[in-house]
PDB file of N, CA and C in Angstrom:
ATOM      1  N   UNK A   1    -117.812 -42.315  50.543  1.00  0.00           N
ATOM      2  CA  UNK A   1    -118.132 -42.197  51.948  1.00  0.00           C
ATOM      3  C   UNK A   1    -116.876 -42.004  52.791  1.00  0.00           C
ATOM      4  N   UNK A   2    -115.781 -41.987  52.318  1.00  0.00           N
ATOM      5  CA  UNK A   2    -114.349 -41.776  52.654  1.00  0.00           C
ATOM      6  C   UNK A   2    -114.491 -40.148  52.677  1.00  0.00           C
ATOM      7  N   UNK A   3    -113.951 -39.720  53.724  1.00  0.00           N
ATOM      8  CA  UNK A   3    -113.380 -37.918  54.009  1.00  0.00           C
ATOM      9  C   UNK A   3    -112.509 -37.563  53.201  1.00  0.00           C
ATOM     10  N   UNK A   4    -112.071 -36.448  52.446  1.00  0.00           N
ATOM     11  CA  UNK A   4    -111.018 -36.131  51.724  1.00  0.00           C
ATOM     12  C   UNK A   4    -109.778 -36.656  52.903  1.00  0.00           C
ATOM     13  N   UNK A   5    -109.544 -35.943  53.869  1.00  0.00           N
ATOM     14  CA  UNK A   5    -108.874 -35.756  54.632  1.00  0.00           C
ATOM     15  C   UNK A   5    -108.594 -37.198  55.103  1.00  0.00           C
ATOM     16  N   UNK A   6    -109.463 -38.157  55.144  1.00  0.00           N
ATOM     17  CA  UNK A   6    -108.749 -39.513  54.999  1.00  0.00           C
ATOM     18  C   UNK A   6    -108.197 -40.235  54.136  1.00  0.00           C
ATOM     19  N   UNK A   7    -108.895 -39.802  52.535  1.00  0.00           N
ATOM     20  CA  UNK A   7    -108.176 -40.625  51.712  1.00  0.00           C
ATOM     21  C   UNK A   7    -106.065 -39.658  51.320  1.00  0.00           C
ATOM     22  N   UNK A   8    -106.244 -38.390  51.956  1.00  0.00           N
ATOM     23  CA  UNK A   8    -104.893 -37.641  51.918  1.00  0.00           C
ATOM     24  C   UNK A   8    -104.283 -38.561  53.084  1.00  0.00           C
ATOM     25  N   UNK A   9    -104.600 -39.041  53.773  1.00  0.00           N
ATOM     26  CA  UNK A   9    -104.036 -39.611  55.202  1.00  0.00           C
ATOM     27  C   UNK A   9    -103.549 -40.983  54.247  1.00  0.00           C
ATOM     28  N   UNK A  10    -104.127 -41.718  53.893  1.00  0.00           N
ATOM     29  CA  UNK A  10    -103.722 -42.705  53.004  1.00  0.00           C
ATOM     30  C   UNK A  10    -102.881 -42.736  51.941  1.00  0.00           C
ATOM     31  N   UNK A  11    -103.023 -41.639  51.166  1.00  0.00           N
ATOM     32  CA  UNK A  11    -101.963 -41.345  50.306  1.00  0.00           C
ATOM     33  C   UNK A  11    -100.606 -40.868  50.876  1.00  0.00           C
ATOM     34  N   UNK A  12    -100.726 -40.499  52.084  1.00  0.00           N
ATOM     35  CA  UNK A  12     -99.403 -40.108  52.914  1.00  0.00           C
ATOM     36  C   UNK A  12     -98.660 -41.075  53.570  1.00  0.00           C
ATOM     37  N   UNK A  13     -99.392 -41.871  53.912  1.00  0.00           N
ATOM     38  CA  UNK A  13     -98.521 -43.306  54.533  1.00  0.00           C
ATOM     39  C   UNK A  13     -98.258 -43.991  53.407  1.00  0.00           C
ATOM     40  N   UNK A  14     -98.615 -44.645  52.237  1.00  0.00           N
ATOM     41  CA  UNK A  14     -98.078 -45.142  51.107  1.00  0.00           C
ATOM     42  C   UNK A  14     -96.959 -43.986  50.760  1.00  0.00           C
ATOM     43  N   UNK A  15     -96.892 -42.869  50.411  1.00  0.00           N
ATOM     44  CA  UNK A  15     -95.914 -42.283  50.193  1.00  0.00           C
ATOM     45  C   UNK A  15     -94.722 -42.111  51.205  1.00  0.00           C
ATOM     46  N   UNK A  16     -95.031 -42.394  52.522  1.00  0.00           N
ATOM     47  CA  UNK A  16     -93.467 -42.248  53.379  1.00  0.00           C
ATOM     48  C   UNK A  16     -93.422 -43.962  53.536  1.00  0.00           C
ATOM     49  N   UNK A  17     -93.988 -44.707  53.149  1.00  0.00           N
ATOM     50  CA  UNK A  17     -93.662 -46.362  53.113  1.00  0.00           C
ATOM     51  C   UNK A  17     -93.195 -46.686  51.705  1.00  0.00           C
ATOM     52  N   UNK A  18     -92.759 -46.078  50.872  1.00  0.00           N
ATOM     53  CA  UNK A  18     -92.436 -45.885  49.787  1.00  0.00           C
ATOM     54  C   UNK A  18     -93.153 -47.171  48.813  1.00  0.00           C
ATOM     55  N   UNK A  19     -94.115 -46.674  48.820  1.00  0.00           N
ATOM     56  CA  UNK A  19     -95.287 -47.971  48.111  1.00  0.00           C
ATOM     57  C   UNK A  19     -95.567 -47.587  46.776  1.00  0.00           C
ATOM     58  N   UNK A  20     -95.545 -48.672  46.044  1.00  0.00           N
ATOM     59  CA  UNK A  20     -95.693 -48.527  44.634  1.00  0.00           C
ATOM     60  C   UNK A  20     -96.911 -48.344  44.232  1.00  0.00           C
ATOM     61  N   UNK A  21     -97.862 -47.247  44.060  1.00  0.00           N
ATOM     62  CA  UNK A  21     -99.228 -47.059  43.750  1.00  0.00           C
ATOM     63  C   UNK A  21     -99.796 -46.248  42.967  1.00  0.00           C
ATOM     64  N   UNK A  22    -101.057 -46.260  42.887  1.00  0.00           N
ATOM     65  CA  UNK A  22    -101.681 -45.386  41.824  1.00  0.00           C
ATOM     66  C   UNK A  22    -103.368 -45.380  42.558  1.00  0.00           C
ATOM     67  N   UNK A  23    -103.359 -43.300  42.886  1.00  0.00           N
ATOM     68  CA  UNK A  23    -104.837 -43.100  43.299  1.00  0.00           C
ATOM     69  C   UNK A  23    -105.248 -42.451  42.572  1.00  0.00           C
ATOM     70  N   UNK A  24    -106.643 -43.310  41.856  1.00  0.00           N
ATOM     71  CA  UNK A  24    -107.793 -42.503  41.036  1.00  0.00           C
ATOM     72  C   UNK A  24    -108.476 -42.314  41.383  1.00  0.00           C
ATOM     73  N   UNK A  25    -109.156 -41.058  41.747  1.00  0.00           N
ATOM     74  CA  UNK A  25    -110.201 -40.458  42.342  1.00  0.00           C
ATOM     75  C   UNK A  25    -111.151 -40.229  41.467  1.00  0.00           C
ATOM     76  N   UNK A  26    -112.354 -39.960  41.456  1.00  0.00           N
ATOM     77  CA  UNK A  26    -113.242 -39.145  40.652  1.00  0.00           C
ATOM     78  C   UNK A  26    -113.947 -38.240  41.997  1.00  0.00           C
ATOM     79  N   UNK A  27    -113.250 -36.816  41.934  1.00  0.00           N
ATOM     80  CA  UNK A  27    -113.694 -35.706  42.648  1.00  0.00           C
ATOM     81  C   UNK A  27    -115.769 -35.782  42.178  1.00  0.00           C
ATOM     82  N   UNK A  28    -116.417 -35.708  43.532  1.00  0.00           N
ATOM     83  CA  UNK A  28    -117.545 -35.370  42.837  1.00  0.00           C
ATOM     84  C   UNK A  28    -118.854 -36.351  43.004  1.00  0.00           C
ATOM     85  N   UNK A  29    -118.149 -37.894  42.569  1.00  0.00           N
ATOM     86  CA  UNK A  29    -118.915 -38.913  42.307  1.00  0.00           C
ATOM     87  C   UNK A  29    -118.985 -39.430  43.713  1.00  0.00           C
ATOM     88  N   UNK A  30    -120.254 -39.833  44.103  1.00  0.00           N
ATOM     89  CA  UNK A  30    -120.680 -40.947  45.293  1.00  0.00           C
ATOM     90  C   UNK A  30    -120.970 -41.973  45.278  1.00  0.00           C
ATOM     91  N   UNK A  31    -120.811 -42.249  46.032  1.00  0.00           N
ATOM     92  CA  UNK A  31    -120.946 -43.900  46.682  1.00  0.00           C
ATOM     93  C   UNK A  31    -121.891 -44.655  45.586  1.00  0.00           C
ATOM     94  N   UNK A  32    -121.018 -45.820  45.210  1.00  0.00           N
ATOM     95  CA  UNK A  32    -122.011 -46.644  44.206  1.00  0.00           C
ATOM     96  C   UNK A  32    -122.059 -45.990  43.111  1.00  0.00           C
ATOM     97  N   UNK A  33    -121.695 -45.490  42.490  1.00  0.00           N
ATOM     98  CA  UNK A  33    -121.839 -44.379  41.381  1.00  0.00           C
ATOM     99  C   UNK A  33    -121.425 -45.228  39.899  1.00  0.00           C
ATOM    100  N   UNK A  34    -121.275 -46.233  40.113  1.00  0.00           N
ATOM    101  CA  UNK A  34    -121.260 -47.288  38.432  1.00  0.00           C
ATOM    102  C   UNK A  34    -122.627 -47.907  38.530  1.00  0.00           C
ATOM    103  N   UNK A  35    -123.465 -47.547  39.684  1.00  0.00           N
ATOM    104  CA  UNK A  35    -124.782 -48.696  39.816  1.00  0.00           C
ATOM    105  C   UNK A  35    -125.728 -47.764  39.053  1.00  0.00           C
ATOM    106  N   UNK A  36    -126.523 -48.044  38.480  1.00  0.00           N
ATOM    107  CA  UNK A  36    -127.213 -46.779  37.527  1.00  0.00           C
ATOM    108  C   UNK A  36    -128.647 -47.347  38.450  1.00  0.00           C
ATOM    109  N   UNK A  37    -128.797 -48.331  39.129  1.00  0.00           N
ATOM    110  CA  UNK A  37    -129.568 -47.773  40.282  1.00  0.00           C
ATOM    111  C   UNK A  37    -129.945 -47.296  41.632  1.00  0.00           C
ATOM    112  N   UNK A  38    -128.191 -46.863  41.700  1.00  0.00           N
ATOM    113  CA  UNK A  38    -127.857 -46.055  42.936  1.00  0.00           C
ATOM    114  C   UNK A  38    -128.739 -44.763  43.593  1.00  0.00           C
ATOM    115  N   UNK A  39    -128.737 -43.619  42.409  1.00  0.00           N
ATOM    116  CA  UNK A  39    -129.729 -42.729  42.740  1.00  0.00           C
ATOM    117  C   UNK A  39    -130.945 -42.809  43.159  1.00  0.00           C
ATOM    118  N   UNK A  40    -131.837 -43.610  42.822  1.00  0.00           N
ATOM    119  CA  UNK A  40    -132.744 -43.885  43.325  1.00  0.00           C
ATOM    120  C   UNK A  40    -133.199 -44.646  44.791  1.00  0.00           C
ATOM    121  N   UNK A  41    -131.823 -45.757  45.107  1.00  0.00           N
ATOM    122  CA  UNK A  41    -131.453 -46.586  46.344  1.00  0.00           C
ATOM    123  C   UNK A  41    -131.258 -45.449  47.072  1.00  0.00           C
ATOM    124  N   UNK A  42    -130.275 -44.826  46.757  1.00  0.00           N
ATOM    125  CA  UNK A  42    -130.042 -43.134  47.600  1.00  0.00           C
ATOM    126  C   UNK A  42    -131.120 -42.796  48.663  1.00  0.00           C
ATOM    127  N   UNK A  43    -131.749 -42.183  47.385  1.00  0.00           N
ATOM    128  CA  UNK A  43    -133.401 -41.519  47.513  1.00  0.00           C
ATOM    129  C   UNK A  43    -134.199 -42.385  48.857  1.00  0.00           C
ATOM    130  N   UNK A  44    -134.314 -43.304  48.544  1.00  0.00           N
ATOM    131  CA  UNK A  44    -135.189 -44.748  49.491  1.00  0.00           C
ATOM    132  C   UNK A  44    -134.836 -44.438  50.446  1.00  0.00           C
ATOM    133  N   UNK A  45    -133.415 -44.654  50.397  1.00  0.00           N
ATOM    134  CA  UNK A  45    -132.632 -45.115  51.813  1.00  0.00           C
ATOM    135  C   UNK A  45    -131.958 -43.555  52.641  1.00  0.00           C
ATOM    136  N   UNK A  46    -132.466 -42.668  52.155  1.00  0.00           N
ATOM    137  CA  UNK A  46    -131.574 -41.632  52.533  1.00  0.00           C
ATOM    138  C   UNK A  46    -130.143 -41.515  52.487  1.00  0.00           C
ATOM    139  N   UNK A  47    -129.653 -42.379  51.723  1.00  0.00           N
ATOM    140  CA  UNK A  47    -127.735 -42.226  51.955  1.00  0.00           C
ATOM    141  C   UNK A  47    -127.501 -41.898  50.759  1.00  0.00           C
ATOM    142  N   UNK A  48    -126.132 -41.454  50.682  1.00  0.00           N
ATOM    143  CA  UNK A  48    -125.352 -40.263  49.794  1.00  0.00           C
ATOM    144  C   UNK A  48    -124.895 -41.167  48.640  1.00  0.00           C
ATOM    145  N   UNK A  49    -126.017 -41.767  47.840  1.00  0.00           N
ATOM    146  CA  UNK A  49    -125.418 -42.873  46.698  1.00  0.00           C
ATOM    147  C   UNK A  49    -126.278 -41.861  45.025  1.00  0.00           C
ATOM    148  N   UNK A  50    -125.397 -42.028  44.443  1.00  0.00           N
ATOM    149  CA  UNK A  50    -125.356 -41.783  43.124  1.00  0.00           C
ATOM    150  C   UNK A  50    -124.771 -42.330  41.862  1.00  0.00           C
ATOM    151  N   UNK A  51    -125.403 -42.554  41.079  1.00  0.00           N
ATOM    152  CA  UNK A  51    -125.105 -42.729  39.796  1.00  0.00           C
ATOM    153  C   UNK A  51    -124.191 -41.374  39.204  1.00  0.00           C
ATOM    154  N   UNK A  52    -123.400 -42.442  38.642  1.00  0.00           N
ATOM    155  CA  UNK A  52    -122.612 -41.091  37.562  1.00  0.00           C
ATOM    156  C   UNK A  52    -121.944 -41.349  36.312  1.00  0.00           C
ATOM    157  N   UNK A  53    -122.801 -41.509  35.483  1.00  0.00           N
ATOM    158  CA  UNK A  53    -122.582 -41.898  34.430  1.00  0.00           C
ATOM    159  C   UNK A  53    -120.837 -41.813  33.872  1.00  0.00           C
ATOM    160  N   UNK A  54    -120.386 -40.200  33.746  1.00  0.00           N
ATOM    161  CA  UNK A  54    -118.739 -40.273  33.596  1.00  0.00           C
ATOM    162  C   UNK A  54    -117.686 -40.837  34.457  1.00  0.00           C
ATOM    163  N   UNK A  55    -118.297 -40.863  35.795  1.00  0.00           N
ATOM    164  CA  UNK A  55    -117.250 -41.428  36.450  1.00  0.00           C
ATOM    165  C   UNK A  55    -117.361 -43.051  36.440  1.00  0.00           C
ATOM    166  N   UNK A  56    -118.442 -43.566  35.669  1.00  0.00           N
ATOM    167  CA  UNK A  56    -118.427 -44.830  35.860  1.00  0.00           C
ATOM    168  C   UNK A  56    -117.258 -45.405  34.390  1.00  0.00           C
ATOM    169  N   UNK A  57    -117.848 -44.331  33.175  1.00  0.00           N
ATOM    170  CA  UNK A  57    -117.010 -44.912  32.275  1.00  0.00           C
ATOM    171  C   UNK A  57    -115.309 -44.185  32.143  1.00  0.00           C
ATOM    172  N   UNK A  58    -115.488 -43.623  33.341  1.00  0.00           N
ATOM    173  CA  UNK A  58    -113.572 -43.304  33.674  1.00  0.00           C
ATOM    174  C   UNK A  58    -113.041 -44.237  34.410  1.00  0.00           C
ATOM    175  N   UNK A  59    -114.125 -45.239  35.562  1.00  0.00           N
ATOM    176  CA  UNK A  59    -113.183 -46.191  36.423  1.00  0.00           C
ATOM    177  C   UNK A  59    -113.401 -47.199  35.168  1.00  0.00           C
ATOM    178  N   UNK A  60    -114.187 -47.632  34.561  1.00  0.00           N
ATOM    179  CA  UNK A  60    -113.953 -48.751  33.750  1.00  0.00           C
ATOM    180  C   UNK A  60    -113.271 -48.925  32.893  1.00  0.00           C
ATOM    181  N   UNK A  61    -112.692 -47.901  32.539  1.00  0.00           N
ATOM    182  CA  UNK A  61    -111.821 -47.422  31.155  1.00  0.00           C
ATOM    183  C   UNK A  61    -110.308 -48.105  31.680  1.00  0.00           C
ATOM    184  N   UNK A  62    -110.313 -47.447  33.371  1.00  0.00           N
ATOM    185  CA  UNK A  62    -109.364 -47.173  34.431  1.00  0.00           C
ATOM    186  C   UNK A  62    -109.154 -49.106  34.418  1.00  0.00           C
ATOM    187  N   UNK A  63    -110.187 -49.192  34.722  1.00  0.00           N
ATOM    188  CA  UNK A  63    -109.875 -50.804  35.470  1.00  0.00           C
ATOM    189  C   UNK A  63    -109.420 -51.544  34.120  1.00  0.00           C
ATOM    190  N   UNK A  64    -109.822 -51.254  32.761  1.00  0.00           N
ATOM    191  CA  UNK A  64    -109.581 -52.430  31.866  1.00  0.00           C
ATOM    192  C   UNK A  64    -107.941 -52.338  31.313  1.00  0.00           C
ATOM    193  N   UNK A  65    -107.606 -50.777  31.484  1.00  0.00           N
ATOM    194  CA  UNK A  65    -106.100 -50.011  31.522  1.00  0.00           C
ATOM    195  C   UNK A  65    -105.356 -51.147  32.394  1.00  0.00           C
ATOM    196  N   UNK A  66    -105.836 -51.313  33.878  1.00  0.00           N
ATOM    197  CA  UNK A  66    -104.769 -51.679  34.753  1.00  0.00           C
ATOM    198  C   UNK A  66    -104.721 -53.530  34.380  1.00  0.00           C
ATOM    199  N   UNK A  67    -106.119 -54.147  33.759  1.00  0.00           N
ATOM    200  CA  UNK A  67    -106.038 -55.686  33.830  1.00  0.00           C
ATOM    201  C   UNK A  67    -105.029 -55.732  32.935  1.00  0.00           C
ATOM    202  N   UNK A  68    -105.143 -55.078  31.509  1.00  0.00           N
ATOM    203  CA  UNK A  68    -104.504 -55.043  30.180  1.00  0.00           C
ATOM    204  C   UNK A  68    -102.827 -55.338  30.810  1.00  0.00           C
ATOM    205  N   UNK A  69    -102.737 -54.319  31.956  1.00  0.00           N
ATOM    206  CA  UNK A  69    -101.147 -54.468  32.028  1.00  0.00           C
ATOM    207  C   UNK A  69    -100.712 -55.155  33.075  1.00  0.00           C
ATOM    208  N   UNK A  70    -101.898 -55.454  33.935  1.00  0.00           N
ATOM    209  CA  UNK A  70    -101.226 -56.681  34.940  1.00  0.00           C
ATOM    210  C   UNK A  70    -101.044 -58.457  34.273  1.00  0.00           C
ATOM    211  N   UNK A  71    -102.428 -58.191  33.271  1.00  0.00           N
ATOM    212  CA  UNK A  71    -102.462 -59.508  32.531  1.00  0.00           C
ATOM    213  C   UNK A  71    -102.161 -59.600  30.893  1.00  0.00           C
ATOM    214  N   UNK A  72    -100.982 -58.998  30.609  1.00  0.00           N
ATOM    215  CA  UNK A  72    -100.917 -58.527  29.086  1.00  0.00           C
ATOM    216  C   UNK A  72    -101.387 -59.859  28.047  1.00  0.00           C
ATOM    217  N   UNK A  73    -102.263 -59.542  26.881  1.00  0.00           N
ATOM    218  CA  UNK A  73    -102.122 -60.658  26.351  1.00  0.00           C
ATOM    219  C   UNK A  73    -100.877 -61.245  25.175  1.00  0.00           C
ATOM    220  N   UNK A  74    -100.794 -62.311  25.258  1.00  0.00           N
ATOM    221  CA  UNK A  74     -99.826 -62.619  24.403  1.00  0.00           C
ATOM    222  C   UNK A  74     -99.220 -63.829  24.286  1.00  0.00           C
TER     223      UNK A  74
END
């Protein structure tokens, strides 16, 4: 539900604040899109929510990547 043009606005102030980050996007996927009963909530409610099956198992892949290395085990 974010504008391209805002989340570039965001990536531009972290980059001239010289901020240590990382943006993963999934071009494509909407709002709620790990809820596999988003599409249908969508539908009900008229708002721009979808399920998406790949982009759900790219942020989760994504998120277990970033715990692994914020919380290494050992």
């Amino acid at each position: 539900m974010v504008p391209p043009e805002q989340a570039e606005g965001f990536k531009k102030e972290m980059d001239t604040a010289e901020v240590d980050y990382t943006f993963v996007g999934y071009p494509g996927a909407k709002h709620a899109f790990t809820d596999e009963a988003a599409t249908e909530k969508g539908k009900k409610f008229d708002m721009p929510l979808e399920y998406d099956a790949e982009a759900d198992e790219k942020s989760w892949a994504e998120t277990v990547r970033f715990l692994a290395e914020v919380f290494p085990a050992g």
